[in-house]
N, C-alpha and C. Protein backbone atom coordinates (compact mmCIF):
# COMPACT_ATOMS: atom_id res chain seq x y z
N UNK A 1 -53.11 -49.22 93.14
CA UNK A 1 -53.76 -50.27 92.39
C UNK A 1 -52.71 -51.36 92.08
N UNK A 2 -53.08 -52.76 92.24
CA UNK A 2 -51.97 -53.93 92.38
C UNK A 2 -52.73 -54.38 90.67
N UNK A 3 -51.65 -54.38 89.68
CA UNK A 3 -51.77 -55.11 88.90
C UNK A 3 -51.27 -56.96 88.60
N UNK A 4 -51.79 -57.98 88.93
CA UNK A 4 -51.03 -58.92 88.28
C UNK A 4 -50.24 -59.24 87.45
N UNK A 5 -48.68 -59.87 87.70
CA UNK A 5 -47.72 -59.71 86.71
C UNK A 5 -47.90 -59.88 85.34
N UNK A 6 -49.27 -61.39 85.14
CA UNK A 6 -49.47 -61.69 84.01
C UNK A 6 -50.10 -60.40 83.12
N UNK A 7 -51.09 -59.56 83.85
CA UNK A 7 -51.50 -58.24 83.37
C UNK A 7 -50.70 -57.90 82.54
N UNK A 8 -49.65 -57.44 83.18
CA UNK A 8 -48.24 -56.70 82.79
C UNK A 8 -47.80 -57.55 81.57
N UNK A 9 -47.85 -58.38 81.50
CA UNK A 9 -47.31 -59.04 80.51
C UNK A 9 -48.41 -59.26 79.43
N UNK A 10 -49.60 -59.41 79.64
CA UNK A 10 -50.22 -59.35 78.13
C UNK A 10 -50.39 -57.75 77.53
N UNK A 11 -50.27 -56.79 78.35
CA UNK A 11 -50.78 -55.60 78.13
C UNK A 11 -49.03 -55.40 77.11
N UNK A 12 -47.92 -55.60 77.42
CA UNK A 12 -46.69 -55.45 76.82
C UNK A 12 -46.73 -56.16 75.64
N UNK A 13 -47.19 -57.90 75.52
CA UNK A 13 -47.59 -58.53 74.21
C UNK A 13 -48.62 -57.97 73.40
N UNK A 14 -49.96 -57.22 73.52
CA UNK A 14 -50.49 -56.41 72.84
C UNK A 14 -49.81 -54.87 72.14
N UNK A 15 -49.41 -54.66 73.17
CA UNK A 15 -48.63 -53.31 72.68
C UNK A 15 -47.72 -53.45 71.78
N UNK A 16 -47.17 -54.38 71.82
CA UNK A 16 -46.01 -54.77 70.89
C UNK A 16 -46.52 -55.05 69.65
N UNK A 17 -46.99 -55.72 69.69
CA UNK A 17 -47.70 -56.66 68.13
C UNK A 17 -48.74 -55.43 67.97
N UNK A 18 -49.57 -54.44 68.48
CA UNK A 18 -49.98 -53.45 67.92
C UNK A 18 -48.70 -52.42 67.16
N UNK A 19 -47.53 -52.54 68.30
CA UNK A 19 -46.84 -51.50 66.82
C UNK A 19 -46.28 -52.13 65.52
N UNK A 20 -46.78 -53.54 65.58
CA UNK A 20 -46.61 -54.34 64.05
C UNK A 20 -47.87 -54.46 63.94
N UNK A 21 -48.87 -53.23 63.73
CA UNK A 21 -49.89 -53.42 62.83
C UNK A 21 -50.72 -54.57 62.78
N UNK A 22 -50.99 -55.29 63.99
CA UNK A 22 -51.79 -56.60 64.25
C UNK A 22 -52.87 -55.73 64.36
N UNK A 23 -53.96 -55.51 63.89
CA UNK A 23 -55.30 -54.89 63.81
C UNK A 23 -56.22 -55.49 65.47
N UNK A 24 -56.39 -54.43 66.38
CA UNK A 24 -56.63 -54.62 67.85
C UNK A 24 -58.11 -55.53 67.56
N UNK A 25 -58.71 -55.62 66.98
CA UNK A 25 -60.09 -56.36 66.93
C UNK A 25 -59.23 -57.99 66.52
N UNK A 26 -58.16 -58.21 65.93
CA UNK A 26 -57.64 -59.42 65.94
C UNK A 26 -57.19 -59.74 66.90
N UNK A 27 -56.32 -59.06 67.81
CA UNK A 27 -55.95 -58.99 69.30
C UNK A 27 -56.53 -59.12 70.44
N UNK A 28 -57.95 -58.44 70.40
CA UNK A 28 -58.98 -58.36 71.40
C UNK A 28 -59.11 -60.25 71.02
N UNK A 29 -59.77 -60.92 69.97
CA UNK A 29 -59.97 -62.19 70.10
C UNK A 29 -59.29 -63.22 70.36
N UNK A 30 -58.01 -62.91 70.09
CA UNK A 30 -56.70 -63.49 70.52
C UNK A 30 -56.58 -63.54 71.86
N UNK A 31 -56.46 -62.18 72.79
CA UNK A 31 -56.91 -62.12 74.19
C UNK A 31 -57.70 -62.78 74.77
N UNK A 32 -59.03 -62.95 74.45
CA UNK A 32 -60.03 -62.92 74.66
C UNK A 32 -60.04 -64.47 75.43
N UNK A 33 -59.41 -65.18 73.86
CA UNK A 33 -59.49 -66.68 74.36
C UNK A 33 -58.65 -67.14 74.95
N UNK A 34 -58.42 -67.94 76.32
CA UNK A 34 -57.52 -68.46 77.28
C UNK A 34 -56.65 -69.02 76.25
N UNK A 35 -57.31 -70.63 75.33
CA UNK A 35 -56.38 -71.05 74.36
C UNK A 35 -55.50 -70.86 73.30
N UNK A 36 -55.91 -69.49 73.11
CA UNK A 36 -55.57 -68.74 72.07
C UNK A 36 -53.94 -67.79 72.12
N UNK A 37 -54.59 -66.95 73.51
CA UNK A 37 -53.54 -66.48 74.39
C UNK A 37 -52.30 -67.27 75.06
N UNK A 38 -52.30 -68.50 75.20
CA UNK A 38 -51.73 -69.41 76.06
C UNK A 38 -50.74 -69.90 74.64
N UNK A 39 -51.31 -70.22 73.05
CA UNK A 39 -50.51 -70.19 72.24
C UNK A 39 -49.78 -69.35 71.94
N UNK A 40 -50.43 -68.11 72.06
CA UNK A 40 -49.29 -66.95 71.62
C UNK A 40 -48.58 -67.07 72.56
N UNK A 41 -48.67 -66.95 74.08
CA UNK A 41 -47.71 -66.86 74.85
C UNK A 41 -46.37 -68.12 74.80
N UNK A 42 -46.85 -68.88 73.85
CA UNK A 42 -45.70 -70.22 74.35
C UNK A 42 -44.87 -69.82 73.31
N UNK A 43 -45.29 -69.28 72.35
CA UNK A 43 -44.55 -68.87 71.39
C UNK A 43 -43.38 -67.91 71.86
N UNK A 44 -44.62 -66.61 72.42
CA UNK A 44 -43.17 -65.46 72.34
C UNK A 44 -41.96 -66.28 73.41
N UNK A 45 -42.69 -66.83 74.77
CA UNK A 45 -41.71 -67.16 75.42
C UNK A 45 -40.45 -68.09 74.83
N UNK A 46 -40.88 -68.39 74.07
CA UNK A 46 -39.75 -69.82 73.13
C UNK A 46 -38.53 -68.93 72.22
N UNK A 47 -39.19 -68.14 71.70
CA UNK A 47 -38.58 -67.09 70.70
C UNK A 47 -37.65 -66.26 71.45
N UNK A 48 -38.29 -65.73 73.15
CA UNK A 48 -37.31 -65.77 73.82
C UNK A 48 -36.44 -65.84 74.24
N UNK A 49 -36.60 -67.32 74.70
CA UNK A 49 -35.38 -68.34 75.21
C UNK A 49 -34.27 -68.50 73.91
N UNK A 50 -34.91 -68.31 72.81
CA UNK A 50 -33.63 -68.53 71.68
C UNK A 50 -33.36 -66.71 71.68
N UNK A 51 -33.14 -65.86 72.22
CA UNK A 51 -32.46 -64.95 72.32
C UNK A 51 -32.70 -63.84 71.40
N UNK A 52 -33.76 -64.15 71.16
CA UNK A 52 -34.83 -62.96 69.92
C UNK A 52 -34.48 -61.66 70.97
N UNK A 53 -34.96 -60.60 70.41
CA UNK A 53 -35.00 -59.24 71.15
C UNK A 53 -36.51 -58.93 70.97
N UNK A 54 -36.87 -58.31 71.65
CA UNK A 54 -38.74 -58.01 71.59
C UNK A 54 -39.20 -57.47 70.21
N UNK A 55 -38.59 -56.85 69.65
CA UNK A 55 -39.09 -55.81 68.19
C UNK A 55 -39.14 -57.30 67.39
N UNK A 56 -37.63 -58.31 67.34
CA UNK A 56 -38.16 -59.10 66.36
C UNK A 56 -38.99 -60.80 66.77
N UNK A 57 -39.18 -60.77 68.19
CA UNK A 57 -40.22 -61.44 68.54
C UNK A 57 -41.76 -61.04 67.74
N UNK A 58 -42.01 -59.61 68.50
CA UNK A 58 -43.27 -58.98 68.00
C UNK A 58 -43.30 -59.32 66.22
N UNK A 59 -41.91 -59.41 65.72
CA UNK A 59 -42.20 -59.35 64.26
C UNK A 59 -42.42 -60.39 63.77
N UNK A 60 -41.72 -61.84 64.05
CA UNK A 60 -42.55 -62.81 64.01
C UNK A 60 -43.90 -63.49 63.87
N UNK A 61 -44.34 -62.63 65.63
CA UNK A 61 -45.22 -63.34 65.70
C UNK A 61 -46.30 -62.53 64.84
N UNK A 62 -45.95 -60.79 64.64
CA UNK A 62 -47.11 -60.24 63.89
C UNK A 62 -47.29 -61.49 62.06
N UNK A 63 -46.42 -61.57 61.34
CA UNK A 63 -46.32 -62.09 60.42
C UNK A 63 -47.36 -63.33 60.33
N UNK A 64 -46.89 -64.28 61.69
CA UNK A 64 -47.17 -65.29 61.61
C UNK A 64 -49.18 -65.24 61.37
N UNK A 65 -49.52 -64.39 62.71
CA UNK A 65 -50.72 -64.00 62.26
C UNK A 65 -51.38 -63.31 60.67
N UNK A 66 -50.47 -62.31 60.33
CA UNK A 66 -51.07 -62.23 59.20
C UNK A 66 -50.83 -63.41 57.87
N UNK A 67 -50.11 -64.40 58.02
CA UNK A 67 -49.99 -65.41 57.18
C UNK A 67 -51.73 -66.24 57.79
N UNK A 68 -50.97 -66.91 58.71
CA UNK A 68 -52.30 -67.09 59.21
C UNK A 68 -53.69 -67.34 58.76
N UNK A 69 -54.34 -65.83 58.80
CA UNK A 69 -55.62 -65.10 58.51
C UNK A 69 -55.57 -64.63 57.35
N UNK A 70 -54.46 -64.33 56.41
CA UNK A 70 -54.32 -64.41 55.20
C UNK A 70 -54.78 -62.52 55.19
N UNK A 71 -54.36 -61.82 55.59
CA UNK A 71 -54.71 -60.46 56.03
C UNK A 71 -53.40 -59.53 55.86
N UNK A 72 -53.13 -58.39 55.05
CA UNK A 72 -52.47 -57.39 54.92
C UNK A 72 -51.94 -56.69 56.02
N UNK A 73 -50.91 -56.12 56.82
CA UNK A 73 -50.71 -55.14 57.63
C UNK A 73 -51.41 -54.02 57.34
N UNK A 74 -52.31 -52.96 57.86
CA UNK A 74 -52.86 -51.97 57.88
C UNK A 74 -51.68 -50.66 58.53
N UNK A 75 -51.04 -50.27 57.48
CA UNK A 75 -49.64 -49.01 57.94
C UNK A 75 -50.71 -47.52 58.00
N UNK A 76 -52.10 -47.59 57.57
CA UNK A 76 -52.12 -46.43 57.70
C UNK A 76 -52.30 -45.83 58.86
N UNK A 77 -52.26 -46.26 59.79
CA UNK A 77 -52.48 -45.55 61.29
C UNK A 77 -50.97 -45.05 61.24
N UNK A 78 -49.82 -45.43 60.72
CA UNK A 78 -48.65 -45.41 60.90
C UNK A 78 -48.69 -43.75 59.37
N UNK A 79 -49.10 -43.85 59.04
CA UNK A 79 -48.98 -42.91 57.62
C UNK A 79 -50.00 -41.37 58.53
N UNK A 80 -51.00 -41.71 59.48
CA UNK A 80 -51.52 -40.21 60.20
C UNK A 80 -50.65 -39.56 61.15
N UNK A 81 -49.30 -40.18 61.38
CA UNK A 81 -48.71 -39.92 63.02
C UNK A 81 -47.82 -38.60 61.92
């Protein structure tokens, strides 16, 4: 099965910002929308280029969303493991 690179790459930007507690029904709509997705992506890539490491990219950008939407991190999925 041939995945597209971009695949690969949103499936890694979800995963990430899911282990900062971005709630996947906020993610799924984020995905969802080309414009939406295309912002997040300019972001992480920028955060990038200034030499972020992925944990504190993801942490960023999780923040930025929950400022955002004005929405709490949800740790308890993190409190059943």
């Amino acid at each position: 099965m041939y995945f597209h690179p971009m695949d690969n790459t949103r499936l890694a930007i979800y995963e990430r910002l899911r282990d900062f507690f971005v709630p996947a029904p906020i993610l799924d709509e984020i995905f969802s929308q080309e414009d939406d997705f295309a912002v997040l992506l300019q972001s992480w890539e920028e955060l990038r280029e200034l030499k972020y490491k992925e944990d504190e990219i993801a942490d960023q950008i999780s923040k930025t969303i929950f400022k955002e939407l004005d929405i709490e991190p949800d740790y308890q999925d993190e409190d059943e493991k």
